[in-house]
Structure formats: C-alpha cells, structure tokens
N, C-alpha and C. Protein backbone atom coordinates (compact mmCIF):
# COMPACT_ATOMS: atom_id res chain seq x y z
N UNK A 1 0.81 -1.19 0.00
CA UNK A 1 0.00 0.00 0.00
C UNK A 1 0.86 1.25 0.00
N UNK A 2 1.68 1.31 0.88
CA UNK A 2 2.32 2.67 0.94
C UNK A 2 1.64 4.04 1.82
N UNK A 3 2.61 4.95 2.10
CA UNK A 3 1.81 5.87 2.68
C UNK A 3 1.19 6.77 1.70
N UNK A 4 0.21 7.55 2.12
CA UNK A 4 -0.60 8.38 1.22
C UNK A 4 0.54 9.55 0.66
N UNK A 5 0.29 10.17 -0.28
CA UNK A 5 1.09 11.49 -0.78
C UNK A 5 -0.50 12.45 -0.78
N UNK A 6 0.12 13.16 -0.09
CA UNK A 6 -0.81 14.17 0.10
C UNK A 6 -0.83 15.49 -1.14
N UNK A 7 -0.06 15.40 -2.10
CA UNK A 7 0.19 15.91 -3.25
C UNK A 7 -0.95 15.49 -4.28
N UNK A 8 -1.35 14.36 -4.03
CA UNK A 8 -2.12 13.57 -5.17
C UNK A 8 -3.82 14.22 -4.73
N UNK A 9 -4.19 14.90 -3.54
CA UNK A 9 -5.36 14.81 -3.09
C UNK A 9 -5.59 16.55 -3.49
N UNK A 10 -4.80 17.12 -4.27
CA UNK A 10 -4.95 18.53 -4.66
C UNK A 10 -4.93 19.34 -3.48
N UNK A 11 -4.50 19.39 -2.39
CA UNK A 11 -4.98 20.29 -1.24
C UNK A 11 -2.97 20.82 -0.54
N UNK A 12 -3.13 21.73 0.02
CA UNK A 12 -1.44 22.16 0.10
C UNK A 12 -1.90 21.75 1.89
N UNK A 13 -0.63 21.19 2.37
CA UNK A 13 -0.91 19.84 3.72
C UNK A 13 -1.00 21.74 4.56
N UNK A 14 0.46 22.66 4.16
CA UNK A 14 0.30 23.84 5.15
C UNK A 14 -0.97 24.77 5.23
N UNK A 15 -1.66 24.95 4.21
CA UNK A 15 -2.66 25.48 4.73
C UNK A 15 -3.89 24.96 5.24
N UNK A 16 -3.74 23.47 4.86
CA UNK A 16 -4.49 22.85 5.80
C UNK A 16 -4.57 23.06 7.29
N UNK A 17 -3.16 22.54 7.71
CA UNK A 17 -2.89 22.91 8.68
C UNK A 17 -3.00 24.54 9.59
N UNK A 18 -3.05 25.52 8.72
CA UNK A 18 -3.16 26.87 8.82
C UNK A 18 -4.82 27.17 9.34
N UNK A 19 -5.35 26.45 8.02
CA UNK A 19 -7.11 26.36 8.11
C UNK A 19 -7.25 25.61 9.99
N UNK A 20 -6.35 24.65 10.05
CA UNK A 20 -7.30 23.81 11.92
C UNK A 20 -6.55 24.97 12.43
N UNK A 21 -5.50 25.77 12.46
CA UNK A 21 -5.01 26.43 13.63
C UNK A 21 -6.03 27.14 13.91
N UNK A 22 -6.45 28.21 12.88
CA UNK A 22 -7.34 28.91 12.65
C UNK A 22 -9.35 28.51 13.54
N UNK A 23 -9.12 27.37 13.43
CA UNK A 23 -10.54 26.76 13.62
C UNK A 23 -10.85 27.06 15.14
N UNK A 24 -12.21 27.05 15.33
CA UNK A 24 -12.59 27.12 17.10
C UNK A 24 -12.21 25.98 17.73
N UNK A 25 -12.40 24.65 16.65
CA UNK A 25 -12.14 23.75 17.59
C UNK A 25 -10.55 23.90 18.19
N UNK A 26 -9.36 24.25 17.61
CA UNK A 26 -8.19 24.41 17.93
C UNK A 26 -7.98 25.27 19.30
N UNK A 27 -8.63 26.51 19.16
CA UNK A 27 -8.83 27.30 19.74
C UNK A 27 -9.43 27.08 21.25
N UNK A 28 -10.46 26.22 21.02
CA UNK A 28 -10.90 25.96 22.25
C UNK A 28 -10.12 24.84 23.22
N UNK A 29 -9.72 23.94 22.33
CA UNK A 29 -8.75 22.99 22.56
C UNK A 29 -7.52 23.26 23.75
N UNK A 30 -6.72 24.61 22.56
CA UNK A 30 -5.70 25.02 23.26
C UNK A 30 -5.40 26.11 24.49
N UNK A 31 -6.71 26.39 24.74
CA UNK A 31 -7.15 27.18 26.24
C UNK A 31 -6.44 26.37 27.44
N UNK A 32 -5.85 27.29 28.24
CA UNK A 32 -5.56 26.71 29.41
C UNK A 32 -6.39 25.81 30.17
N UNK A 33 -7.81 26.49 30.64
CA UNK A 33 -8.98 25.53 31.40
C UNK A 33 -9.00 24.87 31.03
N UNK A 34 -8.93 24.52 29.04
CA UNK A 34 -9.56 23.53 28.55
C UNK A 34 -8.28 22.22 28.98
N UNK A 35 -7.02 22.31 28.58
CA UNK A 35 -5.77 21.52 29.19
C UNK A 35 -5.33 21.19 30.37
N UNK A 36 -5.85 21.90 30.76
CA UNK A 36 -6.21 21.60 32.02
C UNK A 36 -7.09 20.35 32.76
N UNK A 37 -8.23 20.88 32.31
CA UNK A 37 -9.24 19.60 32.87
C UNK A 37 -8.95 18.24 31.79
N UNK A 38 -8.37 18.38 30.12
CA UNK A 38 -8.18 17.59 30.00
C UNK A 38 -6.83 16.38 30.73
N UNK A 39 -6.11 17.14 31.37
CA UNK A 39 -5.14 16.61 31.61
C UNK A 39 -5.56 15.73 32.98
N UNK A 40 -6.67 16.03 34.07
CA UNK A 40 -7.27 15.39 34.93
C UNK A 40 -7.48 13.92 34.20
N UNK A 41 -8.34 13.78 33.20
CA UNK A 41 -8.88 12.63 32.78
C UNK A 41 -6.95 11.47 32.39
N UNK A 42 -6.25 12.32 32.35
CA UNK A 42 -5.10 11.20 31.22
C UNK A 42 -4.22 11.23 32.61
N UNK A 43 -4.76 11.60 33.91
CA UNK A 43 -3.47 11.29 35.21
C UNK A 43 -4.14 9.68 35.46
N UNK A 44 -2.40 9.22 35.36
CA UNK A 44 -2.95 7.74 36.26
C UNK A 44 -3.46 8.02 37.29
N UNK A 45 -4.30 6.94 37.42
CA UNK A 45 -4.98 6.62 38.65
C UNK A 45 -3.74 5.67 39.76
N UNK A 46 -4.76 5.05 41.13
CA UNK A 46 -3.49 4.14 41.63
C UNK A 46 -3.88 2.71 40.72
N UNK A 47 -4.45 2.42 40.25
CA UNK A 47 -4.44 1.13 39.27
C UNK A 47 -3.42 1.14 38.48
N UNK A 48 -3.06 2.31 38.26
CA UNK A 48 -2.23 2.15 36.61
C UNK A 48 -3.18 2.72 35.50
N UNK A 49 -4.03 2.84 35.44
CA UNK A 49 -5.19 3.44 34.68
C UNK A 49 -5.37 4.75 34.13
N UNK A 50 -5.54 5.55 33.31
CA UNK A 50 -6.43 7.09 33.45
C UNK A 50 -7.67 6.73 34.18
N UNK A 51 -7.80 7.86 33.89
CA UNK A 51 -9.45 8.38 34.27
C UNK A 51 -10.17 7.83 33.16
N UNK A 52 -9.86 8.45 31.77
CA UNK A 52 -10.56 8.12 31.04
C UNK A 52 -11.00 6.75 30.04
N UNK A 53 -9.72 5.86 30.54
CA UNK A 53 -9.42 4.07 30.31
C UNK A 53 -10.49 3.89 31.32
N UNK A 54 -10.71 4.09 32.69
CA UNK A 54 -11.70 3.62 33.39
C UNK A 54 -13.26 3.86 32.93
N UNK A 55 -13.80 5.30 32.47
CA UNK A 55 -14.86 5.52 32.00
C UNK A 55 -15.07 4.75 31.23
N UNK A 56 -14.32 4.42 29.91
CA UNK A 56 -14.39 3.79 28.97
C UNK A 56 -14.97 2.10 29.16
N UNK A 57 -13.92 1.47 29.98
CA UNK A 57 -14.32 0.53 30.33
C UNK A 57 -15.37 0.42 31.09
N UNK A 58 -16.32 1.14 32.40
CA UNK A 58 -17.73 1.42 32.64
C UNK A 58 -18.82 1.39 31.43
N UNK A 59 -18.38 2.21 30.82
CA UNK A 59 -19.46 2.62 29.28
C UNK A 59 -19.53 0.93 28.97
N UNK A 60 -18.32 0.86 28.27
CA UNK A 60 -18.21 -0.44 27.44
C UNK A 60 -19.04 -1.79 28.24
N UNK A 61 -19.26 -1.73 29.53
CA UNK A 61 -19.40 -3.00 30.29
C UNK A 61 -20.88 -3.00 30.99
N UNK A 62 -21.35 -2.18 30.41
CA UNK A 62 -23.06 -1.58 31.33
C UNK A 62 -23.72 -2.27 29.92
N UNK A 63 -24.65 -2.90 30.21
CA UNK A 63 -25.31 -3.81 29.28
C UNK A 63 -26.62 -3.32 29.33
N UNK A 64 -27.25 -2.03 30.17
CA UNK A 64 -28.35 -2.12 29.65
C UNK A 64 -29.02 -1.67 28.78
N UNK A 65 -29.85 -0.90 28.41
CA UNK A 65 -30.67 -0.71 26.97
C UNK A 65 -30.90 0.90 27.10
N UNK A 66 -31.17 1.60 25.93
CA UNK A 66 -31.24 3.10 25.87
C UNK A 66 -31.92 3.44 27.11
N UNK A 67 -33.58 2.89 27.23
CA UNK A 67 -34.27 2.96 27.82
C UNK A 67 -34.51 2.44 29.63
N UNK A 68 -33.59 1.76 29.37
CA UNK A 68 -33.59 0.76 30.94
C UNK A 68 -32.86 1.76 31.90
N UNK A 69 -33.11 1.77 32.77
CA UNK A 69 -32.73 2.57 34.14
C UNK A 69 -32.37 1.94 35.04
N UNK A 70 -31.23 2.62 35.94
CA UNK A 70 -31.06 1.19 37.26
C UNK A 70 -31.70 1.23 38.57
C-alpha cells in the first residue's frame, strides 16, 4: 500500500494545517482551562489506569438498553 502522498489529493498539507489552527475547535482545545481539565482525565490513577481508560471501560461493560434505568 504505501503511505498516502498528500500531493495527489490537490490540497497544500500547510494550509491545511493553517485552516485547523485557525478553527474554534483548535482554539478551544488550546485554552488553558480547557488543558487543564483535560489533563485530569489522562493522570494515572493508583491502578495504573487514566481516568478516562476507566470511564471507557464502565461505558463499554453496562449492558443495559437506551431505555432501561437502574
């Protein structure tokens, strides 16, 4: 397969890149508060874990139905 050439897809990779700097989502991203609280979720836990490996695995392991309540 090979890696992609981003030459072949007509688009220039830097102003792509120029276009997300530019974007809110970047923007909001790169806010202090926002790096902040993300950085809560990615601290190990004492398991060895994040925060957010644990949510994940909760979500993933709850079997009940849109509608079902506990």
């Amino acid at each position: 397969m090979g890696l992609w050439n981003l030459n072949n897809f007509g688009l220039d990779p830097n102003k792509l890149a120029e276009n997300l700097k530019n974007g809110s989502l970047y923007k909001f991203l790169n806010r202090n508060i926002t790096r902040k609280n993300i950085s809560r979720y990615l601290k190990k836990e004492k398991n060895g874990n994040t925060r957010i490996e644990e949510m994940v695995k909760k979500f993933s392991s709850d079997n009940r139905t849109f509608f079902e309540s506990k």
